[in-house]
PDB file of N, CA and C in Angstrom:
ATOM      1  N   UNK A   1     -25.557 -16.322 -16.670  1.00  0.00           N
ATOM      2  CA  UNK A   1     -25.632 -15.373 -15.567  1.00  0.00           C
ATOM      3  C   UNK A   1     -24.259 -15.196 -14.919  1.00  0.00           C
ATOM      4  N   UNK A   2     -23.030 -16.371 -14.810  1.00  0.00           N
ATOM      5  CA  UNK A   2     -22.265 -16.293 -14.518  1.00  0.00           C
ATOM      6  C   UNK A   2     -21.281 -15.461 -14.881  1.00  0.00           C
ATOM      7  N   UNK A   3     -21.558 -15.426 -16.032  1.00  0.00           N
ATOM      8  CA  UNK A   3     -20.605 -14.951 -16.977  1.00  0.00           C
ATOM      9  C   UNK A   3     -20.597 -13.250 -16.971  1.00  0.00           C
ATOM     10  N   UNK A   4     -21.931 -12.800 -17.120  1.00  0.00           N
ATOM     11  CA  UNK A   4     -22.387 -11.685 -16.940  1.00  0.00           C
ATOM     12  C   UNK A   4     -21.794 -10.502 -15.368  1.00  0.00           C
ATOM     13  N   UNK A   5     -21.772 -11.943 -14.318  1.00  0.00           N
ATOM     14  CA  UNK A   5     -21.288 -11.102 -13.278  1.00  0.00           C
ATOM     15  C   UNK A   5     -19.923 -10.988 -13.047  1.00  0.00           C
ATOM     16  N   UNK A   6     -19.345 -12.071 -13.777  1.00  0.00           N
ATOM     17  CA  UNK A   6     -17.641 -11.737 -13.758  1.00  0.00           C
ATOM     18  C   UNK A   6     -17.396 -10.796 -14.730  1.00  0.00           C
ATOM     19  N   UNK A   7     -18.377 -10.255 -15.986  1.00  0.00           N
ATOM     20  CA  UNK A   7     -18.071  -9.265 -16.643  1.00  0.00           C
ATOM     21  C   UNK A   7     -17.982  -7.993 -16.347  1.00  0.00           C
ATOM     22  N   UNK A   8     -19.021  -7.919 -15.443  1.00  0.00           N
ATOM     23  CA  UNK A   8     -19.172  -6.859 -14.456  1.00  0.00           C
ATOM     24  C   UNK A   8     -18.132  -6.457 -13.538  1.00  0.00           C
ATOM     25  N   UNK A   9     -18.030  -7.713 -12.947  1.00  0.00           N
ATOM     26  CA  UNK A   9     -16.574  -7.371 -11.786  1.00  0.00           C
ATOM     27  C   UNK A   9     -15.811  -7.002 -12.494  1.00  0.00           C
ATOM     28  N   UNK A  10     -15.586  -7.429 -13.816  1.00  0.00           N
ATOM     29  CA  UNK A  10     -13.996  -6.914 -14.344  1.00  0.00           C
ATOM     30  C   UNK A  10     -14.105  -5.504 -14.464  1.00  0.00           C
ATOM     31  N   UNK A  11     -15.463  -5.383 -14.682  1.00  0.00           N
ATOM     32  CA  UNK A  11     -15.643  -3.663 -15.387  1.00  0.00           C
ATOM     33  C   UNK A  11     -15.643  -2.756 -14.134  1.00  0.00           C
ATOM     34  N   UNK A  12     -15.799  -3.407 -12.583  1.00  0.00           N
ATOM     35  CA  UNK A  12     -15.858  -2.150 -11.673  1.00  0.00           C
ATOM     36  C   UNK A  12     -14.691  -2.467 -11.370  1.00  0.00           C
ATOM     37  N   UNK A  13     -13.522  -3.480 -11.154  1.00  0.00           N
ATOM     38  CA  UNK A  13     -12.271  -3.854 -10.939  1.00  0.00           C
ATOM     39  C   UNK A  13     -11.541  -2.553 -11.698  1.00  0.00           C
ATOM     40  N   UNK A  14     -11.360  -2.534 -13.097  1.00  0.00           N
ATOM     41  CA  UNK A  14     -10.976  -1.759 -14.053  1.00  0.00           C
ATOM     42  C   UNK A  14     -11.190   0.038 -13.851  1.00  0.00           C
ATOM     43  N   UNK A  15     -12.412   0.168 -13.815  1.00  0.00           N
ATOM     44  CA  UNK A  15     -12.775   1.214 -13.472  1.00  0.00           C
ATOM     45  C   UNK A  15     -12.231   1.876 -11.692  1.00  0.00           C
ATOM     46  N   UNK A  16     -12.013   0.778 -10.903  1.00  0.00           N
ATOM     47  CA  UNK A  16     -11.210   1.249  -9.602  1.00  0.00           C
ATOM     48  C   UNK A  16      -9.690   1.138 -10.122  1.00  0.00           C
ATOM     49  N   UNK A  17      -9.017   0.805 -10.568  1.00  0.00           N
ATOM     50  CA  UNK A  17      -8.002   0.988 -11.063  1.00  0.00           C
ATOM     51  C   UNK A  17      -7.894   2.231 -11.905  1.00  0.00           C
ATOM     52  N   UNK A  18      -8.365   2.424 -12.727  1.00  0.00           N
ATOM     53  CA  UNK A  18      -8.154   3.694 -13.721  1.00  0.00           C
ATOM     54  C   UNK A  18      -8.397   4.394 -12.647  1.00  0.00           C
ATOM     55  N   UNK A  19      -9.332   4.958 -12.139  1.00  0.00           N
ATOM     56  CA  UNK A  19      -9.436   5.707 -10.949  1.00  0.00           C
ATOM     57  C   UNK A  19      -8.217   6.269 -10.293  1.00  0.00           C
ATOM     58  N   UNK A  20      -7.697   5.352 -10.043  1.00  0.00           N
ATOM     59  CA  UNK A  20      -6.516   5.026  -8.826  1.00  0.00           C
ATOM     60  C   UNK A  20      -5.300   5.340 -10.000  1.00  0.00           C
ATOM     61  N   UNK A  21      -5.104   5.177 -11.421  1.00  0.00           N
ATOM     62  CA  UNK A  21      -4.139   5.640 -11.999  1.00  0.00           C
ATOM     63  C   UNK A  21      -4.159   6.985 -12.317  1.00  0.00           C
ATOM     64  N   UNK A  22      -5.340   7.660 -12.609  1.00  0.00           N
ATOM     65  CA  UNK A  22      -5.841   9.066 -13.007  1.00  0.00           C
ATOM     66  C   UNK A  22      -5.562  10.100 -12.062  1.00  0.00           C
ATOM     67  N   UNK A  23      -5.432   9.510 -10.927  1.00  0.00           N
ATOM     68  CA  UNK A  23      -5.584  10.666  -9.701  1.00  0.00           C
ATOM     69  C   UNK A  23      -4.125  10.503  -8.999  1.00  0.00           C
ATOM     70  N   UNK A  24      -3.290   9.671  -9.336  1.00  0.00           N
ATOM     71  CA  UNK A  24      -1.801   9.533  -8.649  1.00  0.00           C
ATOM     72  C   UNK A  24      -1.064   9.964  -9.307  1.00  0.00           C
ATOM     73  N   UNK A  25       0.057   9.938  -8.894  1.00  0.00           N
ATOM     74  CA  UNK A  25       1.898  10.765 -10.081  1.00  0.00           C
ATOM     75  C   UNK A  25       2.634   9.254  -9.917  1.00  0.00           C
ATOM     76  N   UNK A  26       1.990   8.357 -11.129  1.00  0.00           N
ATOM     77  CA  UNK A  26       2.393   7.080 -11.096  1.00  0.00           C
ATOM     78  C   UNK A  26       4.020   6.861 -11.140  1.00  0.00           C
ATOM     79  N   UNK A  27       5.016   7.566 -11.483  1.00  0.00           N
ATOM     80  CA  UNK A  27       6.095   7.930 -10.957  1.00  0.00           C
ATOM     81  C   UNK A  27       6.825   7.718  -9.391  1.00  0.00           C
ATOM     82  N   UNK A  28       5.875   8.346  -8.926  1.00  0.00           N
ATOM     83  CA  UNK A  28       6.165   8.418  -7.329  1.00  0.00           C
ATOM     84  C   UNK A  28       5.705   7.012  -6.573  1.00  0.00           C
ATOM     85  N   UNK A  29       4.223   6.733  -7.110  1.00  0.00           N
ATOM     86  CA  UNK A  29       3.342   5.043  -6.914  1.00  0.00           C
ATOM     87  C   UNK A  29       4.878   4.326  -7.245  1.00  0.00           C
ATOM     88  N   UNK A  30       5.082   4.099  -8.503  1.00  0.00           N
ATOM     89  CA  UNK A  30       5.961   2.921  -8.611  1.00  0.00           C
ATOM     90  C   UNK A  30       7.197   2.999  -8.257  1.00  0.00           C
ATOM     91  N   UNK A  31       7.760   4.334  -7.638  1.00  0.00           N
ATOM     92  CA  UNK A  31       9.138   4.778  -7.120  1.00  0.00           C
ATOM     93  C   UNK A  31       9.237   4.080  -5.924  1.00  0.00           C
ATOM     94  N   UNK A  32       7.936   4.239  -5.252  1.00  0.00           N
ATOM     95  CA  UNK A  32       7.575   4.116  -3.504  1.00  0.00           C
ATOM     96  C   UNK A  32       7.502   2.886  -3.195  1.00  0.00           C
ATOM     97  N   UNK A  33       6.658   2.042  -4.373  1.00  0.00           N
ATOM     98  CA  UNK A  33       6.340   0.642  -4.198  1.00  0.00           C
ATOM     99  C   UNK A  33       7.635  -0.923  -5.052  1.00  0.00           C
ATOM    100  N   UNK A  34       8.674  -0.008  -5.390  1.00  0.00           N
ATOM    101  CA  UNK A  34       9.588  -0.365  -5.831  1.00  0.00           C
ATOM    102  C   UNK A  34      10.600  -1.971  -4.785  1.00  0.00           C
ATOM    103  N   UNK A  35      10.331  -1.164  -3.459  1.00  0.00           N
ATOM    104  CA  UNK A  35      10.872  -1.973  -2.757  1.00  0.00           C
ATOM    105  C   UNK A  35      10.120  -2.737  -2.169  1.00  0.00           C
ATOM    106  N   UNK A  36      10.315  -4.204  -1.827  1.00  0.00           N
ATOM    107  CA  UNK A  36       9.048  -5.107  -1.463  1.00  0.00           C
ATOM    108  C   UNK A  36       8.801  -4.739   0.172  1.00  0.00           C
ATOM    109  N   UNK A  37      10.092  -4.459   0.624  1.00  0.00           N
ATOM    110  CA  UNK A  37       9.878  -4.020   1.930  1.00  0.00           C
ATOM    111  C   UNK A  37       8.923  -3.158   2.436  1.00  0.00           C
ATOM    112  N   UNK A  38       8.270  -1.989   1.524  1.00  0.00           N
ATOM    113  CA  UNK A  38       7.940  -0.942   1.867  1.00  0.00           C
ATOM    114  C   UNK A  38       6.468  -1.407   1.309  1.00  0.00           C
ATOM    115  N   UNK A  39       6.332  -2.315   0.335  1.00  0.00           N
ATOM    116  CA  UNK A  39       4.799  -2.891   0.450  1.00  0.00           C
ATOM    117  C   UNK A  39       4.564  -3.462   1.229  1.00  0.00           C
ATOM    118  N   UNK A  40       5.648  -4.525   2.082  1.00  0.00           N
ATOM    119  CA  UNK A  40       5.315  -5.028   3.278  1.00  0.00           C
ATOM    120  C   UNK A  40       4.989  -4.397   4.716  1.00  0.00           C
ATOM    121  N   UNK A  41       5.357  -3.325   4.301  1.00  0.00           N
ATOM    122  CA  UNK A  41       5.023  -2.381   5.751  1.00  0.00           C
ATOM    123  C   UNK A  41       3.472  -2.031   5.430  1.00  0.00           C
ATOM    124  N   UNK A  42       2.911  -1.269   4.310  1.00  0.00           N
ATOM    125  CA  UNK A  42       1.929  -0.790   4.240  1.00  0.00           C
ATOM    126  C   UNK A  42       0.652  -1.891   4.174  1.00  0.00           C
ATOM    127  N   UNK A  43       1.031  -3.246   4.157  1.00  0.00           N
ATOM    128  CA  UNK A  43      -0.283  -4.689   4.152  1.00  0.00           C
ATOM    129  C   UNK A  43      -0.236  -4.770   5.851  1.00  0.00           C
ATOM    130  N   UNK A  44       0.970  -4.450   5.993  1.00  0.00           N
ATOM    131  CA  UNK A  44       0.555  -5.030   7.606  1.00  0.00           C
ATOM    132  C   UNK A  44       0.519  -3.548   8.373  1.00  0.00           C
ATOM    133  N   UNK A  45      -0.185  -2.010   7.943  1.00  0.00           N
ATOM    134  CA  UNK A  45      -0.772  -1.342   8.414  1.00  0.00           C
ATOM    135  C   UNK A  45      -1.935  -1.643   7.888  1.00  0.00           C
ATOM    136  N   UNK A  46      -2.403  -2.216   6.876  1.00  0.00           N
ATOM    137  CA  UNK A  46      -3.808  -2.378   6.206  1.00  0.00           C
ATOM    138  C   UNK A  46      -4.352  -2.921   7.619  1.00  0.00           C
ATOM    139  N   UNK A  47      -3.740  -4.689   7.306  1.00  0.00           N
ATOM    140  CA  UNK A  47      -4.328  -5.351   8.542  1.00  0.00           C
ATOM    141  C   UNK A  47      -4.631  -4.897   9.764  1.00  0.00           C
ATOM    142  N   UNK A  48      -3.386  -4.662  10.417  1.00  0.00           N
ATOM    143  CA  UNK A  48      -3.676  -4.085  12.017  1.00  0.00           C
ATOM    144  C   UNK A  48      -4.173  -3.061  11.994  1.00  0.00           C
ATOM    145  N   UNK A  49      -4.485  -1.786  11.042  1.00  0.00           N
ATOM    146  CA  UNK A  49      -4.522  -0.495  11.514  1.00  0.00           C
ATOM    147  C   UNK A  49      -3.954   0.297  11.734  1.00  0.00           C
ATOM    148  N   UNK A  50      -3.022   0.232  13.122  1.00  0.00           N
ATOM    149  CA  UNK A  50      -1.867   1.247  13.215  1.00  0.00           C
ATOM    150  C   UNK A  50      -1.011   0.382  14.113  1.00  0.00           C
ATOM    151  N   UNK A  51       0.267   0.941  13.943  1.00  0.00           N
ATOM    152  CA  UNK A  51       1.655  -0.145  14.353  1.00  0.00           C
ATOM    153  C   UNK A  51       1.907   0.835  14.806  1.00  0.00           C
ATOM    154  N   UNK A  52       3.379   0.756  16.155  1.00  0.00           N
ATOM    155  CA  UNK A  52       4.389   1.607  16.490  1.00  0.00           C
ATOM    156  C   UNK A  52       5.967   1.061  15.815  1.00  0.00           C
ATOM    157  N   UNK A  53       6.277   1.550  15.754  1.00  0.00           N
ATOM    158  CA  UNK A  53       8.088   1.001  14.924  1.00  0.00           C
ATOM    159  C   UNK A  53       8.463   0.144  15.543  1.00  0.00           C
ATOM    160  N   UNK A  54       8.327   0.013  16.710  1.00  0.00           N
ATOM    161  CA  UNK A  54       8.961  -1.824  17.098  1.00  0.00           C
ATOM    162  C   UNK A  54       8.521  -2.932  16.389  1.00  0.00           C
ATOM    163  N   UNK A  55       6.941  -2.148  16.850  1.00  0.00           N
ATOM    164  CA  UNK A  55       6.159  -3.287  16.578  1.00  0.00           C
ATOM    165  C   UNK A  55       6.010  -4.166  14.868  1.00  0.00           C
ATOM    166  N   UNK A  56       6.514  -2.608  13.525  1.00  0.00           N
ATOM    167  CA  UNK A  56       6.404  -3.026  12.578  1.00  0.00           C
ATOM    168  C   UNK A  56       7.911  -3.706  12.351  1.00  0.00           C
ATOM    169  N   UNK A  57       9.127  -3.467  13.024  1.00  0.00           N
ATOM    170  CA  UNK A  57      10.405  -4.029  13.107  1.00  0.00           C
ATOM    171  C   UNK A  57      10.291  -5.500  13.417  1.00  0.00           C
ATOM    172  N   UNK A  58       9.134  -5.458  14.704  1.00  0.00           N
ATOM    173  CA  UNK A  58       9.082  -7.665  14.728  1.00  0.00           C
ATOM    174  C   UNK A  58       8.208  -7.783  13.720  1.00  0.00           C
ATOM    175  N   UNK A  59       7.134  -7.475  13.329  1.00  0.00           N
ATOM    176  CA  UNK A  59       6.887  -7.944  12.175  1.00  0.00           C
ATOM    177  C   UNK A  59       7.266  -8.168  10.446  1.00  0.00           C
ATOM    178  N   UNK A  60       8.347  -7.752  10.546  1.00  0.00           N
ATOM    179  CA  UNK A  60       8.713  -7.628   9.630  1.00  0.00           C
ATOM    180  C   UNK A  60      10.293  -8.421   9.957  1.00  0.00           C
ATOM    181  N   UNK A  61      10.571  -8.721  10.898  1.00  0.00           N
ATOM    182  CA  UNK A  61      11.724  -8.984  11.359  1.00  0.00           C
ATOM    183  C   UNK A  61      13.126  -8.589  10.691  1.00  0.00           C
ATOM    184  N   UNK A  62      12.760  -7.241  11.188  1.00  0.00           N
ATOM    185  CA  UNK A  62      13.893  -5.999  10.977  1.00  0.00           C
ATOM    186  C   UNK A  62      14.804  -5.651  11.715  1.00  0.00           C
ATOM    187  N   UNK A  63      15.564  -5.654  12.156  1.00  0.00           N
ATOM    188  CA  UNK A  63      16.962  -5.253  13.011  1.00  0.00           C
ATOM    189  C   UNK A  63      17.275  -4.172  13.100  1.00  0.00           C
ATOM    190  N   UNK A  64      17.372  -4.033  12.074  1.00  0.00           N
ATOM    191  CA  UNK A  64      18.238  -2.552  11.183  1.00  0.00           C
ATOM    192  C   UNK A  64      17.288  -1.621  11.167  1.00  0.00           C
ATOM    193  N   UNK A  65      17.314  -0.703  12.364  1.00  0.00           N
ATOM    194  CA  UNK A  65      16.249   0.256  12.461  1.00  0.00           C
ATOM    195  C   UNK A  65      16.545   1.577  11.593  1.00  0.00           C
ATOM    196  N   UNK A  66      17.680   1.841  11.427  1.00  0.00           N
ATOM    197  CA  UNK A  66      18.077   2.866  10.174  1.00  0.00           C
ATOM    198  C   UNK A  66      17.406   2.735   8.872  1.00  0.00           C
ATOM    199  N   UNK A  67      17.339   1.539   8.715  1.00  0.00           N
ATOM    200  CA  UNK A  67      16.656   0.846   7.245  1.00  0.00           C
ATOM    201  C   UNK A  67      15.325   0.706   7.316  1.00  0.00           C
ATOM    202  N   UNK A  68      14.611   0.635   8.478  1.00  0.00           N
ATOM    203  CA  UNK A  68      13.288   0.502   8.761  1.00  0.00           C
ATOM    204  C   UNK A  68      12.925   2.138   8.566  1.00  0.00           C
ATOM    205  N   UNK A  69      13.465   3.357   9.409  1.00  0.00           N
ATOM    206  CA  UNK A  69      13.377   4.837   9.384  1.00  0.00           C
ATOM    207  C   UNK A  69      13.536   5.063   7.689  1.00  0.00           C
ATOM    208  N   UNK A  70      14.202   4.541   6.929  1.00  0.00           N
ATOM    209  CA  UNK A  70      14.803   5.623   5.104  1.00  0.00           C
ATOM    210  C   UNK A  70      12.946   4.700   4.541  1.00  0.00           C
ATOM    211  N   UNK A  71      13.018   3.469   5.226  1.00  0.00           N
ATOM    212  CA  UNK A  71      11.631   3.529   3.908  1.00  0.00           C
ATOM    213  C   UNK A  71      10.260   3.899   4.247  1.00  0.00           C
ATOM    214  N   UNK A  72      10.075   3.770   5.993  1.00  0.00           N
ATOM    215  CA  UNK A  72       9.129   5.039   6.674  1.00  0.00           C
ATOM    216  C   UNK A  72       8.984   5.959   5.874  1.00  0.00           C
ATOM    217  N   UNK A  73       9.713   7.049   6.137  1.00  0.00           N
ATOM    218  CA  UNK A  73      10.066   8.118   5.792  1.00  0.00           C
ATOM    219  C   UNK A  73       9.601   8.647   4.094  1.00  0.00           C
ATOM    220  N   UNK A  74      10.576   7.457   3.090  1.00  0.00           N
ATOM    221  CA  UNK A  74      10.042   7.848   1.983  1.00  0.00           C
ATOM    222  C   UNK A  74       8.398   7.356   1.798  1.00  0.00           C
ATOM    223  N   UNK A  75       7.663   6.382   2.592  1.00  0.00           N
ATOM    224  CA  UNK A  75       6.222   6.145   3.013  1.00  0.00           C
ATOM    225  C   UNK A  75       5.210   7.340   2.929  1.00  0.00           C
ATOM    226  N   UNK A  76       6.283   8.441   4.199  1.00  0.00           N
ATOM    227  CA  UNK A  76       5.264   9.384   4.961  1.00  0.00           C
ATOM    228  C   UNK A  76       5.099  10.396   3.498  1.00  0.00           C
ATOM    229  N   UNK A  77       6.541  10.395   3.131  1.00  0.00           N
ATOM    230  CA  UNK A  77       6.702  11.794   2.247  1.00  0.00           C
ATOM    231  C   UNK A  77       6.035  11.555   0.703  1.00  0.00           C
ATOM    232  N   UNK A  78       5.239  10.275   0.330  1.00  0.00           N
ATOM    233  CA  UNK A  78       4.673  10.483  -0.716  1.00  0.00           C
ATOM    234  C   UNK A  78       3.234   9.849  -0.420  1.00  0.00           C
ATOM    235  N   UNK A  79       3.018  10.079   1.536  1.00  0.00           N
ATOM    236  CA  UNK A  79       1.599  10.596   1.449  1.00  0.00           C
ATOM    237  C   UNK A  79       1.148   9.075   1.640  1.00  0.00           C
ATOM    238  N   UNK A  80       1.594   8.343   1.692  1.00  0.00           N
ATOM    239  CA  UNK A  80       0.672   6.891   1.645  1.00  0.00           C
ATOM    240  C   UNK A  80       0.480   6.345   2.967  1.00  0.00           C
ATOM    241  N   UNK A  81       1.465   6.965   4.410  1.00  0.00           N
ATOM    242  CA  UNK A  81       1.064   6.489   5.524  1.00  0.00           C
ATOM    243  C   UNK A  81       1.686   7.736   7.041  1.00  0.00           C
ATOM    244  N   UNK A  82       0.985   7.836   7.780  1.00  0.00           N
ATOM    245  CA  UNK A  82       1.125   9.081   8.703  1.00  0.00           C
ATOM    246  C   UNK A  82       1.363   8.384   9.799  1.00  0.00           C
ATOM    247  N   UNK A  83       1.178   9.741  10.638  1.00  0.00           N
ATOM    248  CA  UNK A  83       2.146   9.110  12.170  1.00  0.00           C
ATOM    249  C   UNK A  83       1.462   9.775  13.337  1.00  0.00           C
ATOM    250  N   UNK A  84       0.951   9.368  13.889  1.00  0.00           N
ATOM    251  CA  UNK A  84      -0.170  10.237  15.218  1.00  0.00           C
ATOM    252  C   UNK A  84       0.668  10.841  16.401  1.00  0.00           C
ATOM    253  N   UNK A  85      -0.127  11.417  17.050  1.00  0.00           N
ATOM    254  CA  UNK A  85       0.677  11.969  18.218  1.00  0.00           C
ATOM    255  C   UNK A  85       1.006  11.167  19.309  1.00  0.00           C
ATOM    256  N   UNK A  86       0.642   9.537  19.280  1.00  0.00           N
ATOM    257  CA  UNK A  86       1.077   8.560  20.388  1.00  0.00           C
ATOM    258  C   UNK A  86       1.985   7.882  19.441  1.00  0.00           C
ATOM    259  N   UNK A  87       2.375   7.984  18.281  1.00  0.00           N
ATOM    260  CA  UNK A  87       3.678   7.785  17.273  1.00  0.00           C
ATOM    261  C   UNK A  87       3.448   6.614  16.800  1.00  0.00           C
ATOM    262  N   UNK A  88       1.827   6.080  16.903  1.00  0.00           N
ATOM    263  CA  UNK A  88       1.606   5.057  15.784  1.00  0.00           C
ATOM    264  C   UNK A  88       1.208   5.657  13.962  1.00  0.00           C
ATOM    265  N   UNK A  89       1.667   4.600  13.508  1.00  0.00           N
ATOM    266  CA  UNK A  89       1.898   4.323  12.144  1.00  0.00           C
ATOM    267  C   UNK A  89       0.804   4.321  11.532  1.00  0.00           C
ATOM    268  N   UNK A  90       0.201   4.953  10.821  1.00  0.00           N
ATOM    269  CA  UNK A  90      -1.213   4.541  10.449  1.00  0.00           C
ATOM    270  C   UNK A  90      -1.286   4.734   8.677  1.00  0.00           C
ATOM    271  N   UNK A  91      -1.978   4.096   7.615  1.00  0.00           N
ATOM    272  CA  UNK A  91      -2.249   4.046   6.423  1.00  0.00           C
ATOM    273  C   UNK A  91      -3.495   5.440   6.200  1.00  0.00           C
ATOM    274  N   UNK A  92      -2.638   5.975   5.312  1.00  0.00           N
ATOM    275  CA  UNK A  92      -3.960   7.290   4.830  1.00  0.00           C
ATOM    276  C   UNK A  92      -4.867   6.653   3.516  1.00  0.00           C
ATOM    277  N   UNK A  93      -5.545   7.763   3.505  1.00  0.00           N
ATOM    278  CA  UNK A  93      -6.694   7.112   2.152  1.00  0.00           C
ATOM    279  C   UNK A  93      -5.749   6.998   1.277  1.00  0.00           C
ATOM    280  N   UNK A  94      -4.802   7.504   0.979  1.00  0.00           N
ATOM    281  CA  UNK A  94      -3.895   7.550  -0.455  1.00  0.00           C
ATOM    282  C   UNK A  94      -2.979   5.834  -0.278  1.00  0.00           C
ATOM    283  N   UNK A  95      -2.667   5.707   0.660  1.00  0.00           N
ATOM    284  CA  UNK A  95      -2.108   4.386   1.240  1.00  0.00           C
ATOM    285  C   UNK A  95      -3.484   3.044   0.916  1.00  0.00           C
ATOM    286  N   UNK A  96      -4.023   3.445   1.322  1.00  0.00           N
ATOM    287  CA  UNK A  96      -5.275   2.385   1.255  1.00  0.00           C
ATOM    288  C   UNK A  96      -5.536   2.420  -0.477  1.00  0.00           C
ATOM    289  N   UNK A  97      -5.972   3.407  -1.145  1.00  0.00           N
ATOM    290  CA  UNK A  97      -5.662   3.479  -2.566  1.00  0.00           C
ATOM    291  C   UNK A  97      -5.137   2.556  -3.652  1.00  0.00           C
ATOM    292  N   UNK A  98      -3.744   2.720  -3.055  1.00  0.00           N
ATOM    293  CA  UNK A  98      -2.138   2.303  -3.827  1.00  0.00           C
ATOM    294  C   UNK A  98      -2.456   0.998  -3.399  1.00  0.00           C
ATOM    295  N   UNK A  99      -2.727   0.510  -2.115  1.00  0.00           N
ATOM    296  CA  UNK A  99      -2.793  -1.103  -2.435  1.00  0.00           C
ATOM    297  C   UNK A  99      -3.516  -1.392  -2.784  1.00  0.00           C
ATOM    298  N   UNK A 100      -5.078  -0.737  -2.894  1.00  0.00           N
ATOM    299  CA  UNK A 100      -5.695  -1.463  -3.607  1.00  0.00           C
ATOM    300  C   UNK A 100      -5.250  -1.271  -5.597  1.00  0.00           C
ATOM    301  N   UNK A 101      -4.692  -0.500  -5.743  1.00  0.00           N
ATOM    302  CA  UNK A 101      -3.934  -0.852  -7.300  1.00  0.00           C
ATOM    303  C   UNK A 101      -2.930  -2.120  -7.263  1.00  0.00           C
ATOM    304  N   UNK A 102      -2.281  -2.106  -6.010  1.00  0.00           N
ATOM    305  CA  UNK A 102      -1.433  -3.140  -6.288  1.00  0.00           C
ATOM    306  C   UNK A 102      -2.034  -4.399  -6.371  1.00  0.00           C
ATOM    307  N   UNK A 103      -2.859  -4.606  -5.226  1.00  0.00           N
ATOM    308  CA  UNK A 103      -3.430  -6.184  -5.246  1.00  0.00           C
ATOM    309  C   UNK A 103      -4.389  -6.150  -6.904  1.00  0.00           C
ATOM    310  N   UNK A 104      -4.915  -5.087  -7.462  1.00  0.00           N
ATOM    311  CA  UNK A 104      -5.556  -4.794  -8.852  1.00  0.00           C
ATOM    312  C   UNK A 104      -4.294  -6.092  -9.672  1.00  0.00           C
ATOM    313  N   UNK A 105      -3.090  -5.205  -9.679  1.00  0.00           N
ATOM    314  CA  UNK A 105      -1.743  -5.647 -10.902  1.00  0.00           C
ATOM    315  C   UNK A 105      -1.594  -6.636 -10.539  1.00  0.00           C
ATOM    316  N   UNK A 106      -1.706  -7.370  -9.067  1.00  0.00           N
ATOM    317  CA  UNK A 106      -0.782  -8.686  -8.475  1.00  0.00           C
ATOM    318  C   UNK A 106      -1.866  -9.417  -9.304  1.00  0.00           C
ATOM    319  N   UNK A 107      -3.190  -9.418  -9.283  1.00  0.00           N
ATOM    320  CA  UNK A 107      -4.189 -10.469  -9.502  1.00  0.00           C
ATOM    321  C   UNK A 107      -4.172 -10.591 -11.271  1.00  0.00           C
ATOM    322  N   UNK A 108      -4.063  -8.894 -11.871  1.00  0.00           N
ATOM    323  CA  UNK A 108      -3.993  -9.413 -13.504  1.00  0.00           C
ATOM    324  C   UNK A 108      -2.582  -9.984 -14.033  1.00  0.00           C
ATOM    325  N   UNK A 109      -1.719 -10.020 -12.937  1.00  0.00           N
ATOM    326  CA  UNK A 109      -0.509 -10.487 -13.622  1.00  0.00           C
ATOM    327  C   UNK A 109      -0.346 -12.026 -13.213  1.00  0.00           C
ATOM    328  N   UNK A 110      -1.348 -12.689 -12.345  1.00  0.00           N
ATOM    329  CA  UNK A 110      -0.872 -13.850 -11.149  1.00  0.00           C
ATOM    330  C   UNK A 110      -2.186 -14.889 -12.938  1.00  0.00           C
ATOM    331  N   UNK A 111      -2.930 -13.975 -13.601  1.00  0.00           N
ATOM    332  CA  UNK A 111      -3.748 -14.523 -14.328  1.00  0.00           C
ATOM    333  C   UNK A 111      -3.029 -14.722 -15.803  1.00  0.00           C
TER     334      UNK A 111
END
């Protein structure tokens, strides 16, 4: 029985992944997610929800707010995280998506 349900998980695991590769410009996914920094911004919008730029600067313990703005930015512009009108940071469905492909690759590669 055990066996049966980890077969399963693998098969809806797999199937959310293909999903998630079929419907992206994996180009842009692995362009965006290239820098660890910029996955680190988008786990800790997962968690909290929505950040303001200070707030993701101490968490991330960033200084360099120029450098915090270039990987924002390339964030917003391929769609994976938006910005409200009180100028918090928030993860879109396409953001929520992409990590879940990533934590997909982290777990078949950590195996």
């Amino acid at each position: 029985m055990g066996g049966l349900l980890a077969s399963v998980g693998r098969v809806l695991e797999e199937a959310r992944f293909e999903s998630c590769r079929t419907s992206l410009d994996l180009d842009t996914v692995l362009s965006c997610l290239s820098n660890p920094l910029r996955r680190e911004i988008l786990a800790h919008l997962e968690k909290e929800g929505s950040l303001r730029f200070m707030d993701l600067c101490r968490k991330l313990e960033l200084e360099d707010h120029t450098k915090m703005n270039f990987h924002l930015k390339i964030l917003k512009e391929a769609g994976f995280l938006t910005q409200d009108e009180n100028k918090l940071y928030l993860l879109t469905s396409l953001g929520t998506q992409v990590l879940g492909c990533v934590r997909f690759l982290t777990k078949k590669l950590a195996t």
